[in-house]
PDB file of N, CA and C in Angstrom:
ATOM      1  N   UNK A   1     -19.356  -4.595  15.279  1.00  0.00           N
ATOM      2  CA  UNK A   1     -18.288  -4.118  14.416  1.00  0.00           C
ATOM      3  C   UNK A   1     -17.484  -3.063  15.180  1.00  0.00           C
ATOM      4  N   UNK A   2     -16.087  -2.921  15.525  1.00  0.00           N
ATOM      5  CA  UNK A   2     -15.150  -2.247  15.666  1.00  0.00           C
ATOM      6  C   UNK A   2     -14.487  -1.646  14.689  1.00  0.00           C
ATOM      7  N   UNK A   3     -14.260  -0.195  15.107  1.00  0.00           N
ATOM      8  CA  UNK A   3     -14.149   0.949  13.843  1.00  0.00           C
ATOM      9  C   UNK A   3     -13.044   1.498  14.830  1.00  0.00           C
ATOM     10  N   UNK A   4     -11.761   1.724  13.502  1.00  0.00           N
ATOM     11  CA  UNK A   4     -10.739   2.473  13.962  1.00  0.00           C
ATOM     12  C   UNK A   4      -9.842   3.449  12.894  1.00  0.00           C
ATOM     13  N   UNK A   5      -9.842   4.614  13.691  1.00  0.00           N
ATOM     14  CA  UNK A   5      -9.055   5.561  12.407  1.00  0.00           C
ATOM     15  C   UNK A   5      -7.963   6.005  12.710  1.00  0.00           C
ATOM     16  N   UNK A   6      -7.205   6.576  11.517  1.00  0.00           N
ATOM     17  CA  UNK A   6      -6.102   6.650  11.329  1.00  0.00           C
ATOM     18  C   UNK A   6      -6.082   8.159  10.373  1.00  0.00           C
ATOM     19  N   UNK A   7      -4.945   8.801  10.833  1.00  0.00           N
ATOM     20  CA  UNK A   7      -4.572  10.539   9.974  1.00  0.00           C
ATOM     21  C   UNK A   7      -3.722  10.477   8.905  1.00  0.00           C
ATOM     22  N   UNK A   8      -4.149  10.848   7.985  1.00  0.00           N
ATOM     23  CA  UNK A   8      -3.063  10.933   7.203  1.00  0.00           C
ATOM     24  C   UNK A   8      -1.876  12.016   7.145  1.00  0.00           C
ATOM     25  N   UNK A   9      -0.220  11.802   7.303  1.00  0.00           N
ATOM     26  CA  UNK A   9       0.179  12.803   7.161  1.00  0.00           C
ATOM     27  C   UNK A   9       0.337  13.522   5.732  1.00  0.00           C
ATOM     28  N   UNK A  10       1.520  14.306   5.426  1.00  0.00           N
ATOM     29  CA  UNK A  10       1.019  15.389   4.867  1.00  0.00           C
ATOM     30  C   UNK A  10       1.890  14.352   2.973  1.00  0.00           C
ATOM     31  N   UNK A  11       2.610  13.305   3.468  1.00  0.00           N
ATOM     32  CA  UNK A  11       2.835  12.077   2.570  1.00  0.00           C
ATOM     33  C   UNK A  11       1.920  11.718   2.365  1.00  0.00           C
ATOM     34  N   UNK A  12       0.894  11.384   2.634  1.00  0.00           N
ATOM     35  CA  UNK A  12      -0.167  10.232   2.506  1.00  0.00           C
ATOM     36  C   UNK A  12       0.235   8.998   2.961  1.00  0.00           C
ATOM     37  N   UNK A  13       0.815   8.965   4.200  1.00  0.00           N
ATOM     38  CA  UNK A  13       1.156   7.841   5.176  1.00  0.00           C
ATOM     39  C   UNK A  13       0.640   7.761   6.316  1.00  0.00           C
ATOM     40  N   UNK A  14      -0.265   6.860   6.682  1.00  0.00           N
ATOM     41  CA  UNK A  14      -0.989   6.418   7.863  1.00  0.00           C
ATOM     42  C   UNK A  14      -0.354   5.316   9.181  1.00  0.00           C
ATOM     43  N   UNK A  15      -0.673   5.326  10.516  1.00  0.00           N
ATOM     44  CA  UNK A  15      -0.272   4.472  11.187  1.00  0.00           C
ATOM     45  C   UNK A  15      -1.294   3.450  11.217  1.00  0.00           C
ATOM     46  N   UNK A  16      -1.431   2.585  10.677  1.00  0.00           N
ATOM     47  CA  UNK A  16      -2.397   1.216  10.823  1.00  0.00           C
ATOM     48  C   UNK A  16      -2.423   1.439  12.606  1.00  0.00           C
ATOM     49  N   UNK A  17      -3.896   1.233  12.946  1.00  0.00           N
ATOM     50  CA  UNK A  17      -4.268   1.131  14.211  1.00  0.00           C
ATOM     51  C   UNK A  17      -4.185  -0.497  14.967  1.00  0.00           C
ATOM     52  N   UNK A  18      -3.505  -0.333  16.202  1.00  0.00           N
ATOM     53  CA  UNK A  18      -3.061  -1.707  17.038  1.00  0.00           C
ATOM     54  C   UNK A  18      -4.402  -2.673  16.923  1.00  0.00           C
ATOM     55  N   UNK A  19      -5.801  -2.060  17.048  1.00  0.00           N
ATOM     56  CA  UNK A  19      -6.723  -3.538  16.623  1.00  0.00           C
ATOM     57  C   UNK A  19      -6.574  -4.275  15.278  1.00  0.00           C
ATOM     58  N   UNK A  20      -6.156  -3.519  14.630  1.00  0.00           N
ATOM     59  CA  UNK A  20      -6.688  -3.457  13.012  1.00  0.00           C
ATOM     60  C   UNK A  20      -4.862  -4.641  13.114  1.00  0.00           C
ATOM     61  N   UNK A  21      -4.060  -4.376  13.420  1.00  0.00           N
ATOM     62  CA  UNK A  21      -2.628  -4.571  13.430  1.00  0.00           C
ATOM     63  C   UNK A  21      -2.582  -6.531  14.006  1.00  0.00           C
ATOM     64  N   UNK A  22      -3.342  -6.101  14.953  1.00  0.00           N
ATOM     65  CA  UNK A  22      -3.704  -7.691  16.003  1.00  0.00           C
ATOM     66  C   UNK A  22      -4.595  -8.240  14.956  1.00  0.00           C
ATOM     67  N   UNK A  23      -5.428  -7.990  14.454  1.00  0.00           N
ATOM     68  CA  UNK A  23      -6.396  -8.965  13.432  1.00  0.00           C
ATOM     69  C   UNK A  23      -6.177  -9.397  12.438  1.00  0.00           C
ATOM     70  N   UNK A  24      -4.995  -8.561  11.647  1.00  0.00           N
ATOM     71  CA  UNK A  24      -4.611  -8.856  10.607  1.00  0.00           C
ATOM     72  C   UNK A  24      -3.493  -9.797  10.740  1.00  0.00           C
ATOM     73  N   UNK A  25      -3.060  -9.937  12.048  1.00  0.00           N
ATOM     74  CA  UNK A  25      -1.485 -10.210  12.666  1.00  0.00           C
ATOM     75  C   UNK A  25      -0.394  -9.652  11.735  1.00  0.00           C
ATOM     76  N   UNK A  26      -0.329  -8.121  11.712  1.00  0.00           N
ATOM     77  CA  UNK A  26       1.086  -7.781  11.404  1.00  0.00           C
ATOM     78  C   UNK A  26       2.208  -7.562  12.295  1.00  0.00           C
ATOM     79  N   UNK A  27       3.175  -7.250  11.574  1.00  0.00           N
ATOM     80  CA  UNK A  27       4.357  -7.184  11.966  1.00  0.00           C
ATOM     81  C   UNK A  27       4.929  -5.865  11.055  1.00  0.00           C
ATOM     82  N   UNK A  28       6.001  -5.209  12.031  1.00  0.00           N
ATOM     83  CA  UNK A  28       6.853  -4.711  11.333  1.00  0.00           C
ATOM     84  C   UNK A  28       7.351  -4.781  10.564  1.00  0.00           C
ATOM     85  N   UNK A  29       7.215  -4.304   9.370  1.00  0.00           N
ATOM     86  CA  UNK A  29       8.004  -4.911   7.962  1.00  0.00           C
ATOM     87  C   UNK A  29       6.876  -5.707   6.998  1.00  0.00           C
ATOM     88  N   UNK A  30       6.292  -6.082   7.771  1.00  0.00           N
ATOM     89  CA  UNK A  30       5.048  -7.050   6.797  1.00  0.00           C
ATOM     90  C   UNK A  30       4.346  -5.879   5.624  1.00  0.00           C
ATOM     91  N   UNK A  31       4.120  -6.864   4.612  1.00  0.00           N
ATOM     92  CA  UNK A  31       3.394  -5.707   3.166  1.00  0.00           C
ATOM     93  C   UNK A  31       1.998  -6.357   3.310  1.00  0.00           C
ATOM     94  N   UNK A  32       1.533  -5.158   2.916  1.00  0.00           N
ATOM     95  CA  UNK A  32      -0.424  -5.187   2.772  1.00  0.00           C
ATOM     96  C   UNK A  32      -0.564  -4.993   2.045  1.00  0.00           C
ATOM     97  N   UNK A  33      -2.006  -5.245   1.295  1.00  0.00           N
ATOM     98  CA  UNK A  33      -2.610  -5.234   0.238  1.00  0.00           C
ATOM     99  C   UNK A  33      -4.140  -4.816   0.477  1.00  0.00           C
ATOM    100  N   UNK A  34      -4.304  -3.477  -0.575  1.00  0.00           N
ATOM    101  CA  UNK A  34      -5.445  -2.815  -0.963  1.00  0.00           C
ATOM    102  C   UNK A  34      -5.886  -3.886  -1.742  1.00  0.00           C
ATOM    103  N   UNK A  35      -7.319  -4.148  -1.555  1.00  0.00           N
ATOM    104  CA  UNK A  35      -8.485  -5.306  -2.638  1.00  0.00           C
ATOM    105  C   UNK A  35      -9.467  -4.041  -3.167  1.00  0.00           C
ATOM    106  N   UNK A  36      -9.572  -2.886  -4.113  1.00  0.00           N
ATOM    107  CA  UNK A  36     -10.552  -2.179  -4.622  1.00  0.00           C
ATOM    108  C   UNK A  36     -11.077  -2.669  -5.605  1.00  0.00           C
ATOM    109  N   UNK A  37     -12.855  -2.657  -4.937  1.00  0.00           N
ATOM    110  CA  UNK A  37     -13.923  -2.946  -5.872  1.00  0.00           C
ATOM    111  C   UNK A  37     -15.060  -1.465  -5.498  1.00  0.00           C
ATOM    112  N   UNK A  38     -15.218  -1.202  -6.739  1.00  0.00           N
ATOM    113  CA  UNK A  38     -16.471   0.075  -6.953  1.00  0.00           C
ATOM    114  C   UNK A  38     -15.559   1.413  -5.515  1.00  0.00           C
ATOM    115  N   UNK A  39     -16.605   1.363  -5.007  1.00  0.00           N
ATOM    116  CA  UNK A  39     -16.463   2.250  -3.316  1.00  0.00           C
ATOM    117  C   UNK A  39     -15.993   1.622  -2.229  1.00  0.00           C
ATOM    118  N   UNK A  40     -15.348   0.113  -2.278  1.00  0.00           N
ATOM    119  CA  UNK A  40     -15.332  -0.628  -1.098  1.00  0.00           C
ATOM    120  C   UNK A  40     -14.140  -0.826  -1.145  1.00  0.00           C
ATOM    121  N   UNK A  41     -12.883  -0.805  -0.110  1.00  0.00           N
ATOM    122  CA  UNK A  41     -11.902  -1.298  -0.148  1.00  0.00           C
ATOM    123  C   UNK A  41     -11.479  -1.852   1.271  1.00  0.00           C
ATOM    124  N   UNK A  42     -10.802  -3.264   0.943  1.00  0.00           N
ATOM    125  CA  UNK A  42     -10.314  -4.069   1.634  1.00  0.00           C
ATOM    126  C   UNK A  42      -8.790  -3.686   2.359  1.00  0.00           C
ATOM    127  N   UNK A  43      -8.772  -4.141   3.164  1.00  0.00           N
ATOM    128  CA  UNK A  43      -7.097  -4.029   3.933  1.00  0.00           C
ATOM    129  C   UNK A  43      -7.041  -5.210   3.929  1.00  0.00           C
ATOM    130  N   UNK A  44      -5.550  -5.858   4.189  1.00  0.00           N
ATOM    131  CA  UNK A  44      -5.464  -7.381   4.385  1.00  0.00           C
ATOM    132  C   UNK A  44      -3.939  -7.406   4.512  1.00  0.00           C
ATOM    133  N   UNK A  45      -3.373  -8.240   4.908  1.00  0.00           N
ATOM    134  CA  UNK A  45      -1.793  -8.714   4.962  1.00  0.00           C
ATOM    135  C   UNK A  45      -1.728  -9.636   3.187  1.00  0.00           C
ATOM    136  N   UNK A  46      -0.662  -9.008   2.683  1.00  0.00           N
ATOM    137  CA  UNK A  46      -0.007  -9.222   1.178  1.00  0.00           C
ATOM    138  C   UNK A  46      -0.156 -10.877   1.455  1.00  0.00           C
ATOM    139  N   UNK A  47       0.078 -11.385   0.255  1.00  0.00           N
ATOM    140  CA  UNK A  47      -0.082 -13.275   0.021  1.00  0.00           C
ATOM    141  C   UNK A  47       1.376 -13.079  -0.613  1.00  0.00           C
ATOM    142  N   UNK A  48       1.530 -14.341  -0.840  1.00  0.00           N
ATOM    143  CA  UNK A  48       3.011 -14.199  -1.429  1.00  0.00           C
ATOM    144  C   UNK A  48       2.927 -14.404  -2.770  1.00  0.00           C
ATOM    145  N   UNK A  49       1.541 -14.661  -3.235  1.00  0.00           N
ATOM    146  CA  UNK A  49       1.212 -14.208  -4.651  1.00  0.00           C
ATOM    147  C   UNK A  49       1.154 -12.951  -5.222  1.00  0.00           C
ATOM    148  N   UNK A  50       0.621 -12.456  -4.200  1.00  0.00           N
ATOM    149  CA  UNK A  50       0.468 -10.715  -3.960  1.00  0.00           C
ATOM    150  C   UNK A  50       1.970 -10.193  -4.698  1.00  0.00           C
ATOM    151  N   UNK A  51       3.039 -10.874  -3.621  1.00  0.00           N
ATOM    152  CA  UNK A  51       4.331  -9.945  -4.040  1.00  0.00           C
ATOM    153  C   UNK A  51       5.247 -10.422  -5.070  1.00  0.00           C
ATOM    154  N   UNK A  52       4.571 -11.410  -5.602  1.00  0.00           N
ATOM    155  CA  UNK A  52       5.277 -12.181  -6.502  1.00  0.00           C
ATOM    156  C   UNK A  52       4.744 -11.875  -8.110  1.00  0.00           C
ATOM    157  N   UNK A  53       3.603 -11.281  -7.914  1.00  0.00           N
ATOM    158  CA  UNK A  53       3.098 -10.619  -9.161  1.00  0.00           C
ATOM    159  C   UNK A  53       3.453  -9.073  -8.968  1.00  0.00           C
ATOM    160  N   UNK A  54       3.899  -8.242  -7.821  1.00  0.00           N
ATOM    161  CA  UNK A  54       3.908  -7.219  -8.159  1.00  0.00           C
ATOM    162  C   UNK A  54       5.914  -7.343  -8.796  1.00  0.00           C
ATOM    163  N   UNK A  55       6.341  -8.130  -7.707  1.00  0.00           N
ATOM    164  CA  UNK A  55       8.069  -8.305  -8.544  1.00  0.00           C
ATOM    165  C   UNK A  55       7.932  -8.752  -9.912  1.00  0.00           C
ATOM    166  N   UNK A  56       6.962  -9.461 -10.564  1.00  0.00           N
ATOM    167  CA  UNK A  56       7.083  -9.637 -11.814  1.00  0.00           C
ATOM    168  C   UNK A  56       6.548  -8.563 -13.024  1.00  0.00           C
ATOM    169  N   UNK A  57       5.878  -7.499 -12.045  1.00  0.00           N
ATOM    170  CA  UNK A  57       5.772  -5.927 -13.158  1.00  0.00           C
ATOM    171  C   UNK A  57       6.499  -4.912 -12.699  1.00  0.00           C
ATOM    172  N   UNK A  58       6.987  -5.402 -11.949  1.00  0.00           N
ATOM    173  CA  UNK A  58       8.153  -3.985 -11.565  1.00  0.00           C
ATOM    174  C   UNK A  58       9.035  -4.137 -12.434  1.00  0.00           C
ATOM    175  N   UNK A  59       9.887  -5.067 -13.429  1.00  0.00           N
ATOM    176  CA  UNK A  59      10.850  -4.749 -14.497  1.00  0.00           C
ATOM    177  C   UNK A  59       9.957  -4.460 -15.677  1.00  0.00           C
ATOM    178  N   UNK A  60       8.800  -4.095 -15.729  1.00  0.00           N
ATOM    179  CA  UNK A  60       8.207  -3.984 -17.231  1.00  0.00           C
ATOM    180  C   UNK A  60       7.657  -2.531 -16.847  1.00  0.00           C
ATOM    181  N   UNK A  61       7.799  -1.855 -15.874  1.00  0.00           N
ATOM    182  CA  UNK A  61       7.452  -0.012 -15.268  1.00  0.00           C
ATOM    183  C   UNK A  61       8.508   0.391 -15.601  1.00  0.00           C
ATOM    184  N   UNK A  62       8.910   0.652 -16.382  1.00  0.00           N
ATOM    185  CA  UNK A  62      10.412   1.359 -16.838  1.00  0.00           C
ATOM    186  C   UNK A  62       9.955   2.839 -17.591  1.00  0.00           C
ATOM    187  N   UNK A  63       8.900   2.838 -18.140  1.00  0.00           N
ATOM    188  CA  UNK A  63       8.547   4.236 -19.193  1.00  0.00           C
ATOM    189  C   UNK A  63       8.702   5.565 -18.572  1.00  0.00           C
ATOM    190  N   UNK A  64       8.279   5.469 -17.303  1.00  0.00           N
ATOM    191  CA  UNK A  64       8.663   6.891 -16.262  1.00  0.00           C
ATOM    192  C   UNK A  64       9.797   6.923 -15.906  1.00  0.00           C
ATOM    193  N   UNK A  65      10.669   6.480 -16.010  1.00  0.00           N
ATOM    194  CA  UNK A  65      12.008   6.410 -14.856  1.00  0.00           C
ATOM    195  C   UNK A  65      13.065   7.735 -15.398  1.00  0.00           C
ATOM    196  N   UNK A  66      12.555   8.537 -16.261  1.00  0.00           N
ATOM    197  CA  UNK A  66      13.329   9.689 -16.586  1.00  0.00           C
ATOM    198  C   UNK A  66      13.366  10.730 -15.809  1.00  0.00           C
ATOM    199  N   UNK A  67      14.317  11.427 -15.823  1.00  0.00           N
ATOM    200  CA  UNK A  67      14.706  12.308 -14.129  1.00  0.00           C
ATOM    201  C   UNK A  67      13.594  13.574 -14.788  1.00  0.00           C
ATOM    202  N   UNK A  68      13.099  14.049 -15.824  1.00  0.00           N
ATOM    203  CA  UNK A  68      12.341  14.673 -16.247  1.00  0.00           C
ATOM    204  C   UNK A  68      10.978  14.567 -15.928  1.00  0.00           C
ATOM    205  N   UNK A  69      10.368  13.199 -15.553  1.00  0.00           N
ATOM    206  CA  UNK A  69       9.452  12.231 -15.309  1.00  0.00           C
ATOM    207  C   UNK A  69       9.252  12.514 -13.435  1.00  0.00           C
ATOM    208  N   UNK A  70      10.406  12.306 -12.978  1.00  0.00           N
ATOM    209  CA  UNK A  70      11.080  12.544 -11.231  1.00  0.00           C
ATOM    210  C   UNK A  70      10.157  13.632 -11.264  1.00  0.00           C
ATOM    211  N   UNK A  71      11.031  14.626 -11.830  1.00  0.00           N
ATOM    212  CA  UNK A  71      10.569  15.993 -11.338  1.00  0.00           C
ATOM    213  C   UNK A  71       9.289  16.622 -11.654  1.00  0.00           C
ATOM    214  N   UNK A  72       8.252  15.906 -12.670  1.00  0.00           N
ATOM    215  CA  UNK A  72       7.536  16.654 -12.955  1.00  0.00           C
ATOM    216  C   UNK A  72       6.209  15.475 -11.877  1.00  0.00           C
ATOM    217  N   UNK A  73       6.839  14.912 -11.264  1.00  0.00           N
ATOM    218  CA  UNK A  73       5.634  14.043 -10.314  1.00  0.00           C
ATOM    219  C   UNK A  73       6.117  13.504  -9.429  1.00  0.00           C
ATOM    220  N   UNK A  74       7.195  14.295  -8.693  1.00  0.00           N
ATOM    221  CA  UNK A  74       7.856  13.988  -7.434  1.00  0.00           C
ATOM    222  C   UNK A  74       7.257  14.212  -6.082  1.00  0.00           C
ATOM    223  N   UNK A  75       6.038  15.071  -6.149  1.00  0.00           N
ATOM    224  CA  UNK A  75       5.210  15.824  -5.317  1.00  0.00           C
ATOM    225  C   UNK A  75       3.616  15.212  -5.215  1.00  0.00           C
ATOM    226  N   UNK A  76       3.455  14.259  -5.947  1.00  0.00           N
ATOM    227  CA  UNK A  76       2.706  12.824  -6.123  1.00  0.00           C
ATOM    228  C   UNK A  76       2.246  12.146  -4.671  1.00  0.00           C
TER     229      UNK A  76
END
């Protein structure tokens, strides 16, 4: 098993590491997908089911979108 880490900056944005990048075969621009079960979580390159269910709940997330909402969890 090959083990590789990654820092988080002060976003909570990581650089996926070049093995991890080659195995998964990404690309620039390509979307991933977290699989969480219990304590274990998966990395993986998105399916196009993946993004096709998340475009179909992104018009039904509307309840936060108040600039009141922005500001009180912009720092999130």
């Amino acid at each position: 098993m090959q083990t590789s880490t990654s820092k988080l900056t002060s976003k909570y944005q990581a650089t996926i590491p070049e093995p991890v990048r080659r195995a998964l075969q990404l690309d620039a621009g390509d979307a991933i997908a977290f699989d969480i079960e219990n304590d274990h979580i998966t990395l993986r390159k998105a399916r196009p089911v993946d993004l096709a269910f998340t475009q179909a709940l992104e018009g039904t997330l509307t309840e936060w979108e108040s600039s009141a909402d922005e500001e009180a969890y912009h720092d999130l």
